[in-house]
Structure formats: structure tokens, C-alpha cells
C-alpha atoms as a PDB file:
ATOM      1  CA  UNK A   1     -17.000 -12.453  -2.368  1.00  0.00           C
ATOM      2  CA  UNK A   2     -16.628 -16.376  -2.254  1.00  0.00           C
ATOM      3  CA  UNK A   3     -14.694 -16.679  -5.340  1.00  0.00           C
ATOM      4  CA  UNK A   4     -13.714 -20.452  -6.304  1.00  0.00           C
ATOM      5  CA  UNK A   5     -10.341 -21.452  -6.283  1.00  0.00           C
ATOM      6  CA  UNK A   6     -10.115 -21.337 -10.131  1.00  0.00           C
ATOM      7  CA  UNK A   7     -11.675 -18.295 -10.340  1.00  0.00           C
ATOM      8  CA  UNK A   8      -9.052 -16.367  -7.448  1.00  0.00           C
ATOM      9  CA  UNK A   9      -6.490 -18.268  -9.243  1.00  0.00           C
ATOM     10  CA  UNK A  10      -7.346 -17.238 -12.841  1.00  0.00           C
ATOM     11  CA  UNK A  11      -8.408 -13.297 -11.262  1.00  0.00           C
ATOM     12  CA  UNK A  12      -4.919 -13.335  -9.613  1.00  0.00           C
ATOM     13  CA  UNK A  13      -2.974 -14.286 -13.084  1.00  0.00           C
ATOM     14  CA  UNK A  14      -4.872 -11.486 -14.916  1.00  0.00           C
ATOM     15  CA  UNK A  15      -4.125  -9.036 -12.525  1.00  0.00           C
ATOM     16  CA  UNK A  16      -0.722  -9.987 -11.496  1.00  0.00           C
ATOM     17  CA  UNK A  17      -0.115 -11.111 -15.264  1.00  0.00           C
ATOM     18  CA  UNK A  18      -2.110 -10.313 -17.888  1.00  0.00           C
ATOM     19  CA  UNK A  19       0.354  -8.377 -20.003  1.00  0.00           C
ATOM     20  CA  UNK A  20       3.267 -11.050 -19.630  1.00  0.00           C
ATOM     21  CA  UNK A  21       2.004 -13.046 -22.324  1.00  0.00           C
ATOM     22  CA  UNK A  22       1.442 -16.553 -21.660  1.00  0.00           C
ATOM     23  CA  UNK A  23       4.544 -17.678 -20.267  1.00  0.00           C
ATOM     24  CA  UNK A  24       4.455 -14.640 -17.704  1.00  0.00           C
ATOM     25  CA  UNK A  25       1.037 -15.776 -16.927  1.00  0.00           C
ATOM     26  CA  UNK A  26       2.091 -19.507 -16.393  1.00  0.00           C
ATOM     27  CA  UNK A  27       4.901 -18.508 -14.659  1.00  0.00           C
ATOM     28  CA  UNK A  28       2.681 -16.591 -11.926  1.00  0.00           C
ATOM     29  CA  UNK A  29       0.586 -19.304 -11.951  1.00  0.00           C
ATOM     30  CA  UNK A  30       3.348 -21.787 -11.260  1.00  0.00           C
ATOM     31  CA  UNK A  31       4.451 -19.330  -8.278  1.00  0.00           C
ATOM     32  CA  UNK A  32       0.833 -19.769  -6.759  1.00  0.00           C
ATOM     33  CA  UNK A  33       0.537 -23.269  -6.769  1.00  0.00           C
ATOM     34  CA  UNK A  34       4.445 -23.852  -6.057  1.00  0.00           C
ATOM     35  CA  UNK A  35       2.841 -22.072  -2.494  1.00  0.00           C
ATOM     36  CA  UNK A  36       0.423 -24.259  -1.987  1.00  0.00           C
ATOM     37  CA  UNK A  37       1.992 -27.372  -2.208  1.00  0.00           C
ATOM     38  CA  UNK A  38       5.481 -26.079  -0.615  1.00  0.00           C
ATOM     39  CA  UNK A  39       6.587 -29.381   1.713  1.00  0.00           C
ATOM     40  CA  UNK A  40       8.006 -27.097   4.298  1.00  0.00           C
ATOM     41  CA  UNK A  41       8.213 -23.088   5.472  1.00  0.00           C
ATOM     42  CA  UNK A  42       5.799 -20.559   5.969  1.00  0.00           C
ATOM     43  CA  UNK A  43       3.862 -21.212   3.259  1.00  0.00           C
ATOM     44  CA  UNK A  44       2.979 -24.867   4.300  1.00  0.00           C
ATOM     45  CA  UNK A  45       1.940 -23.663   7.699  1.00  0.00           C
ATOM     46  CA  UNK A  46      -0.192 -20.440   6.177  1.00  0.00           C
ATOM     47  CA  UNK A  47      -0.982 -22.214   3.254  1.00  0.00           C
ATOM     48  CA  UNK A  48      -2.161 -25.370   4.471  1.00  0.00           C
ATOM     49  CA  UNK A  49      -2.268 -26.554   0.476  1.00  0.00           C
ATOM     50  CA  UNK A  50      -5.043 -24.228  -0.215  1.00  0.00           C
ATOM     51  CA  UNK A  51      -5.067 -21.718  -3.309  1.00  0.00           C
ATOM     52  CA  UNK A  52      -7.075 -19.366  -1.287  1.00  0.00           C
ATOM     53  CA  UNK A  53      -5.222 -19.226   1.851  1.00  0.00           C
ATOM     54  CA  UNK A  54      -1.832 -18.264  -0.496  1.00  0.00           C
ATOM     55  CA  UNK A  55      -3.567 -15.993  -2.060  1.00  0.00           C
ATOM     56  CA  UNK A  56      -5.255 -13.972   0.627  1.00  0.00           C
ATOM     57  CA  UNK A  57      -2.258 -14.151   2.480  1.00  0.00           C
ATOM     58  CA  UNK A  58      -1.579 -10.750   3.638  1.00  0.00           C
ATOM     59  CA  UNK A  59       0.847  -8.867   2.111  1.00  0.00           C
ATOM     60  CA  UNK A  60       1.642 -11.291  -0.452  1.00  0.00           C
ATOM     61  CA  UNK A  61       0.028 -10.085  -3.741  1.00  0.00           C
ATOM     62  CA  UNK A  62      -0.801  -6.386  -4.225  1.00  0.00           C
ATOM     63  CA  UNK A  63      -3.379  -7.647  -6.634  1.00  0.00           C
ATOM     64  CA  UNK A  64      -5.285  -9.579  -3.573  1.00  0.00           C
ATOM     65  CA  UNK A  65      -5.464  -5.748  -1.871  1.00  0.00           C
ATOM     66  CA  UNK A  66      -8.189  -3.855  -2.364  1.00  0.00           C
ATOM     67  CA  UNK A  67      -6.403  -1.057  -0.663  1.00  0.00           C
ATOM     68  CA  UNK A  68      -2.088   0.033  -1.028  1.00  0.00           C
ATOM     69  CA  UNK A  69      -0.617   1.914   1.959  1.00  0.00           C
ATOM     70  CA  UNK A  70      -4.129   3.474   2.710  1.00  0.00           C
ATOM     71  CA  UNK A  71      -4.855   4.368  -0.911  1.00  0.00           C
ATOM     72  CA  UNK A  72      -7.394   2.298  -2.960  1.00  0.00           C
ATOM     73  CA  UNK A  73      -5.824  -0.072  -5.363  1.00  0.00           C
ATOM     74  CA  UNK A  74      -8.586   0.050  -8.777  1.00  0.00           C
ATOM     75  CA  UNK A  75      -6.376  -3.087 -10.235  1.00  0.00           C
ATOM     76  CA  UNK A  76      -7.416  -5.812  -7.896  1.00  0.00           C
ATOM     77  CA  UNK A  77      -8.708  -9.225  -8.033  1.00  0.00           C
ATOM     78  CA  UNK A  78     -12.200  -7.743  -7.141  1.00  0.00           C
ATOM     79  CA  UNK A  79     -12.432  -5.843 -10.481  1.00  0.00           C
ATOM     80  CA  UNK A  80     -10.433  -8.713 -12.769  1.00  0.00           C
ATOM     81  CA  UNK A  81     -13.163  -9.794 -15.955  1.00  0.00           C
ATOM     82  CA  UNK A  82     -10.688 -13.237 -16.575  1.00  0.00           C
ATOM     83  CA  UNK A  83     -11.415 -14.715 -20.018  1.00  0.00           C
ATOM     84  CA  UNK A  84     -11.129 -18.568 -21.450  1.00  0.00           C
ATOM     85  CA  UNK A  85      -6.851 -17.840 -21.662  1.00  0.00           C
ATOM     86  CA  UNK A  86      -6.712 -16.821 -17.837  1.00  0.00           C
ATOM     87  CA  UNK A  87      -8.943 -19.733 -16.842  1.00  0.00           C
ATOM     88  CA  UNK A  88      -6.988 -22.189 -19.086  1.00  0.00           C
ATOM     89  CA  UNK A  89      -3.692 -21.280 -17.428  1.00  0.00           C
ATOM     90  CA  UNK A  90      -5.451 -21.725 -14.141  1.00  0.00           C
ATOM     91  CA  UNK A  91      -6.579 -25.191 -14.909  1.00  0.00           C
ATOM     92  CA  UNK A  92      -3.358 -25.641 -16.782  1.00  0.00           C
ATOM     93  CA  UNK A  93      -1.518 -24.995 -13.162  1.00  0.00           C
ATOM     94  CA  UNK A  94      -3.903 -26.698 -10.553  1.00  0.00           C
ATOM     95  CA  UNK A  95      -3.061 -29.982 -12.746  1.00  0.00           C
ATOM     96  CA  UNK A  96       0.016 -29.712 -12.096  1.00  0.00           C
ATOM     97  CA  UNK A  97       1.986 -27.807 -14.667  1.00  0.00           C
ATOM     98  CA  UNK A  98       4.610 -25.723 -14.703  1.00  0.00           C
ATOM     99  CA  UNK A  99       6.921 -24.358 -16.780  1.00  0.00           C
ATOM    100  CA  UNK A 100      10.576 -25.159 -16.377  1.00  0.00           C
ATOM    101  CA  UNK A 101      12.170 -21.840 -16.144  1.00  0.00           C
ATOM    102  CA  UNK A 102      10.279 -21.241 -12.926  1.00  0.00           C
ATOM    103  CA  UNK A 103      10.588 -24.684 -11.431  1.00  0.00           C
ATOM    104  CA  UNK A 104      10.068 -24.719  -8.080  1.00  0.00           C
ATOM    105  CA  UNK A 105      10.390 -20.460  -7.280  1.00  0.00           C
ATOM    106  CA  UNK A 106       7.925 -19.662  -4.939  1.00  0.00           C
ATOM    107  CA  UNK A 107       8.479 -15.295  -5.329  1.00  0.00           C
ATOM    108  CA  UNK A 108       8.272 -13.058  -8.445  1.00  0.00           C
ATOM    109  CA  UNK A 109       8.490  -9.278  -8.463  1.00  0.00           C
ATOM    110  CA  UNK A 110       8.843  -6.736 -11.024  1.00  0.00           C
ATOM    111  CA  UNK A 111      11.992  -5.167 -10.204  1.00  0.00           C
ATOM    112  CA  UNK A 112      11.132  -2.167 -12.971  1.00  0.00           C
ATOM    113  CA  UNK A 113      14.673  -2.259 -13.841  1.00  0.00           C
ATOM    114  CA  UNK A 114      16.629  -4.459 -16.359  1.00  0.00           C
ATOM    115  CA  UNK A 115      18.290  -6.579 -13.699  1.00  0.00           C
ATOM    116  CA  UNK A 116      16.941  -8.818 -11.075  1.00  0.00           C
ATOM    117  CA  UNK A 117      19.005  -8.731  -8.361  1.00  0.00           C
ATOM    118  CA  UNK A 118      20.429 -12.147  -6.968  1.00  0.00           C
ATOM    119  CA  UNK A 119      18.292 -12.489  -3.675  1.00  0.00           C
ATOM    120  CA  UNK A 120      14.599 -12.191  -3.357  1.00  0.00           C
ATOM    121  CA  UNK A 121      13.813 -12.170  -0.216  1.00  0.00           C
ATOM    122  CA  UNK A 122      16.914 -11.674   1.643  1.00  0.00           C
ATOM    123  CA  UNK A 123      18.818 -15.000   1.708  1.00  0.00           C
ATOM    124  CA  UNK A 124      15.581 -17.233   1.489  1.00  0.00           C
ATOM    125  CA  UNK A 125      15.514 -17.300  -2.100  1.00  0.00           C
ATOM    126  CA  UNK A 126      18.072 -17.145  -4.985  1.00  0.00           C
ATOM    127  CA  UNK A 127      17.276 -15.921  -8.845  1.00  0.00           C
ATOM    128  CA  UNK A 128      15.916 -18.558 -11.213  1.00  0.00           C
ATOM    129  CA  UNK A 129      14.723 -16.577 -14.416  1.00  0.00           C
ATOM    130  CA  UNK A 130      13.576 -13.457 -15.488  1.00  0.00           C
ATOM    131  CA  UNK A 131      10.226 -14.316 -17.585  1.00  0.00           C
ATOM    132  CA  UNK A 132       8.587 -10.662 -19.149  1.00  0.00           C
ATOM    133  CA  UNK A 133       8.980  -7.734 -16.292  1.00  0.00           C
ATOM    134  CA  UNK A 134       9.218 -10.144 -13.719  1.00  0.00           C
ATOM    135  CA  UNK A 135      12.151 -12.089 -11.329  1.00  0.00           C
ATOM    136  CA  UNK A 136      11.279 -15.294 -10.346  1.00  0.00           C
ATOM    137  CA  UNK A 137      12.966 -16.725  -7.323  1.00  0.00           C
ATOM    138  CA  UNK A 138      13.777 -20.285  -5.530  1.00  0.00           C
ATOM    139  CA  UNK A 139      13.983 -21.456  -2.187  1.00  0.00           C
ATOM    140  CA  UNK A 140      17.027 -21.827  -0.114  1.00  0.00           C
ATOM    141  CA  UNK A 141      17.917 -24.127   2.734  1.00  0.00           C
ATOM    142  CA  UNK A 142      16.602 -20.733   4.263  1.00  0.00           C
ATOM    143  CA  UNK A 143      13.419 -20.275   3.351  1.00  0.00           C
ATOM    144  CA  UNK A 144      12.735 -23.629   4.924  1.00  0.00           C
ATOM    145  CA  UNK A 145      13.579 -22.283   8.762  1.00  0.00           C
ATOM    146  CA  UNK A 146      10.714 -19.730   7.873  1.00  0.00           C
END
């Protein structure tokens, strides 16, 4: 499908945020564009600034799969219905925004425990801020050798 930008971006926060509330949501959404404009690292050189190469990235967002470890994955960005809030925080982001507790982290994961723990990937990033279920995570000296 040739989704706009907006429209990946605002399918990706649903799916990879729509019951965090709307600082979970921003926070993803933060993550995303944090990617795209990354000055250095694999995500500059995948990336190449564009919302849609971050987001297709393999392997990046289960949401952006249509199938998990050989098994169809029903929550995807395929089957997201955003509404007026997910677009918002899309527009909100792409301008620009971001929300200080995630600052410049360019992972989040749900750990589906109570603690984050303090490296996310390996040693490329260190823990910012836990925002709703998930750990949000910021670049190293690392990440930038990536």
C-alpha cells in the first residue's frame, strides 16, 4: 500500500501505542522521528531522513510486520483505523516535537516487567525513561560506530 508518511507515522503510533495514552504515543512518535533525523549511525545511512525508510526497516517495529517468526501478526500497520488523536501526534512529531523525557532515545521496548534494564541494545544505548509499558533508550558514543 503507498501509505503517506503521516499516515505510516500515525498507523505506527496506534499500533505500537495506542494504549499508552498520549504521552506513550508521543513518546513513540518522538522515537520515529529521533530515527530519521539521527546525524550519525545506522539509522542515518538506512534512514536517509525518511519516515518510511525507519519505519519499514526490517526488524525494527513488529507493528511494520505483517508476519512474526512465520506466524501472521493481525495487529499491524496494515489493519491500524488511526483517528484525529493518532494523526495529531503525528503532525505534532514531524514538526518537530518531542517530549522531554524521551529526548533524543532512538529505542523503546516493552520489557513486560516492572524494570527496564540499563542497556537497550547492548552498549549502544543507555535508559532514559520509562513512559507507560515501555523503556525508552539513548544513544551512546556506541551507537554512533553502528
Amino acid at each position: 500500500m503507498a501509505f503517506s508518511d503521516r499516515e505510516l507515522l500515525a498507523r505506527l503510533i496506534e499500533c505500537e501505542a495506542g494504549g499508552e495514552g498520549d504521552s506513550g504515543m508521543k513518546a513513540v512518535a518522538g522515537v520515529v522521528m529521533n530515527r530519521v533525523e539521527a546525524p550519525g549511525g545506522e539509522y542515518a545511512r538506512v534512514g536517509q531522513r525518511s519516515i518510511r525508510n525507519i519505519i519499514l526497516q526490517p526488524g525494527q517495529f513488529v507493528c511494520a510486520s505483517d508476519m512474526v517468526r512465520g506466524v501472521y501478526n493481525p495487529q499491524n500497520i496494515y489493519n491500524m483505523r488511526p483517528t484525529e488523536v493518532h494523526y495529531n501526534i503525528a503532525d505534532w512529531a514531524i514538526a518537530g516535537n518531542r517530549i522531554p523525557e524521551v529526548g533524543d532515545a532512538l529505542w523503546f521496548f516493552n520489557p513486560y516487567s516492572p524494570d527496564c534494564r540499563p542497556y537497550f541494545p547492548t552498549q549502544v544505548g543507555t535508559f532514559r525513561a520509562r513512559i507507560g509499558d515501555h523503556c525508552f533508550y539513548t544513544p551512546t558514543a556506541a551507537y554512533y560506530d553502528t
